[in-house]
Protein backbone atom coordinates (compact mmCIF):
# COMPACT_ATOMS: atom_id res chain seq x y z
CA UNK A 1 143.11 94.50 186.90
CA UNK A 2 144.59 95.99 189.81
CA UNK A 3 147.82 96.34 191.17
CA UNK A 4 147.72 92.93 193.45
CA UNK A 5 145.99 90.97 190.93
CA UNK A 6 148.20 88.33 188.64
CA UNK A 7 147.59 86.34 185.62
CA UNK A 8 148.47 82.45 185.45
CA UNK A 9 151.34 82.25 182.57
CA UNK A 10 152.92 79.22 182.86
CA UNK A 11 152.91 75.65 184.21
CA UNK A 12 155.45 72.88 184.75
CA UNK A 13 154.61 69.19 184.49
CA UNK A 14 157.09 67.36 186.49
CA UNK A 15 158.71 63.56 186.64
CA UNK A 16 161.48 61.18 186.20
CA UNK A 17 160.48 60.01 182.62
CA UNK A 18 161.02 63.58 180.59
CA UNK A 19 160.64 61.37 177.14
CA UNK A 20 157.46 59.83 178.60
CA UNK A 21 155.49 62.46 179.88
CA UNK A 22 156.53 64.19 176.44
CA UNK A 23 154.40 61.72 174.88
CA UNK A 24 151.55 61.44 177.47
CA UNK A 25 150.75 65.20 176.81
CA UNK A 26 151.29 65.52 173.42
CA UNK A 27 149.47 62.49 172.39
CA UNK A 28 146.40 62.94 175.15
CA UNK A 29 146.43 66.97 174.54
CA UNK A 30 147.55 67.34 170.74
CA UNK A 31 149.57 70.15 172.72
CA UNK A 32 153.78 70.58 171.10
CA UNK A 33 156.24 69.84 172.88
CA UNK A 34 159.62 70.67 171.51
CA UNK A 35 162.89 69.68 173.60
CA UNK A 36 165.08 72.42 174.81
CA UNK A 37 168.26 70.60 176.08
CA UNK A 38 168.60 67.88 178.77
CA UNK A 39 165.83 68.32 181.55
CA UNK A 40 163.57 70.18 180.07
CA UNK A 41 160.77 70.20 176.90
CA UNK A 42 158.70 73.80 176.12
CA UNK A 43 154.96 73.01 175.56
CA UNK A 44 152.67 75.00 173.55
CA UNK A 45 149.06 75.24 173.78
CA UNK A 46 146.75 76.75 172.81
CA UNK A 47 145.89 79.18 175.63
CA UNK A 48 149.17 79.02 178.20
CA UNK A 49 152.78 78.05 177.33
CA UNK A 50 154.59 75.83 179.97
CA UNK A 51 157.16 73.01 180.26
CA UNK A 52 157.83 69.17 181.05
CA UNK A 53 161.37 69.48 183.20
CA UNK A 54 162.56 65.91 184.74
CA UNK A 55 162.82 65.75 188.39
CA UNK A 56 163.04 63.00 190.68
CA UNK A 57 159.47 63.59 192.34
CA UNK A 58 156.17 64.19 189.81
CA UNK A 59 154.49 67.72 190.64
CA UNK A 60 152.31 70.35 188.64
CA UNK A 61 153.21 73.60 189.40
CA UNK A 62 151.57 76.73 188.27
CA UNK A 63 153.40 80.36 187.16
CA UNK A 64 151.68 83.29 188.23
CA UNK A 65 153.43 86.60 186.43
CA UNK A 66 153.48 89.33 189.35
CA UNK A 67 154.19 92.64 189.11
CA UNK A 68 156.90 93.15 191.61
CA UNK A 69 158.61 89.74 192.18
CA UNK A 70 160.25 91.19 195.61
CA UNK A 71 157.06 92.57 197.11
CA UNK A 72 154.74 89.11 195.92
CA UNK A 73 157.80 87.36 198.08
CA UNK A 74 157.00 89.58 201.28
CA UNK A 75 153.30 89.31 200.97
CA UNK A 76 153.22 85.50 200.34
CA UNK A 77 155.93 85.20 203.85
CA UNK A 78 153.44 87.88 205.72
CA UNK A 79 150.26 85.91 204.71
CA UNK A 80 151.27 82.84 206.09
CA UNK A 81 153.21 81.14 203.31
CA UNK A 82 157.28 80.92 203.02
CA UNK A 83 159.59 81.48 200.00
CA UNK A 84 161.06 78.20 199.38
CA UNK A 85 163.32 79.22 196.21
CA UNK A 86 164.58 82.85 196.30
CA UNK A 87 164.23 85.30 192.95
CA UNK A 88 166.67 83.59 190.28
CA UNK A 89 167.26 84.48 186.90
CA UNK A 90 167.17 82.11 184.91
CA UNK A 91 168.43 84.05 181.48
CA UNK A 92 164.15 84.26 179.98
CA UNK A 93 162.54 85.84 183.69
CA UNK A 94 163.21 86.26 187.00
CA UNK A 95 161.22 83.74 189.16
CA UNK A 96 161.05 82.58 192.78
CA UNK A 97 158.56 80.11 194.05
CA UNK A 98 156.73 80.28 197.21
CA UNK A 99 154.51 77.31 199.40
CA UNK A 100 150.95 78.55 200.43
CA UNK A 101 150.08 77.64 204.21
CA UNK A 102 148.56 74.38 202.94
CA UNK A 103 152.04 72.99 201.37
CA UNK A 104 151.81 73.89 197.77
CA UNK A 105 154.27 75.25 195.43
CA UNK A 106 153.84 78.26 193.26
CA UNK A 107 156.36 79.67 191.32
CA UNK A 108 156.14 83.86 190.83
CA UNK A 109 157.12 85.15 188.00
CA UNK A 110 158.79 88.39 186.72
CA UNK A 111 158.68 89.20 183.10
C-alpha cells in the first residue's frame, strides 16, 4: 500500500429512529449492535466495525483511516472537494469529514 492509499474502517448508518434502525440491521444483518449512550449504537460485523448515531436526516457515510488527517484535508480541498467538518477529537480518533465534488460526505479518519 502506498503512502496515499487508505483503507475503509468504519461506517455510520444515520436517522431519526436510533431504536429502529437498531433493529432493521441487526435483525436483516445478524450484525450486534450494542448502545453506547444517547445518540449513538456501536455495530459489529464481521468484516468492518461502524455505528447507528440518530440525526435528523438518514445518510450512510463511510470512514476512510488516512495517514495524515491534515494533509488528506488539503488534498481533498485542492482536488476539488471542501472540508465540511474540521479535524475533531472525539476522545477514540481524530476525524474530519470532507464532501467530494459530487456532494458526498466522507469522514477521514486518524487512528
Amino acid at each position: 500500500m502506498s503512502e496515499n492509499q487508505a483503507i475503509i474502517g468504519h461506517f455510520d448508518v444515520a436517522g431519526p429512529e436510533l431504536d429502529t434502525l437498531s433493529a432493521f440491521y441487526s435483525s436483516l444483518f445478524g450484525w450486534e449492535v450494542a448502545s453506547r449512550g444517547p445518540g449513538y449504537a456501536q455495530v459489529s460485523t464481521p468484516g468492518l466495525g461502524g455505528a447507528i448515531t440518530e440525526s435528523p436526516e438518514p445518510s450512510i457515510t463511510i470512514g476512510v483511516v488516512v495517514a495524515d488527517l491534515a494533509d488528506a484535508l488539503a488534498r481533498a480541498a485542492r482536488e476539488g472537494g471542501a472540508v465540511v467538518m474540521p479535524a475533531t477529537d472525539n476522545g477514540w480518533v481524530t476525524k474530519a469529514q470532507v464532501q467530494d465534488p459530487a456532494g458526498n460526505v466522507l469522514t477521514l479518519i486518524q487512528k
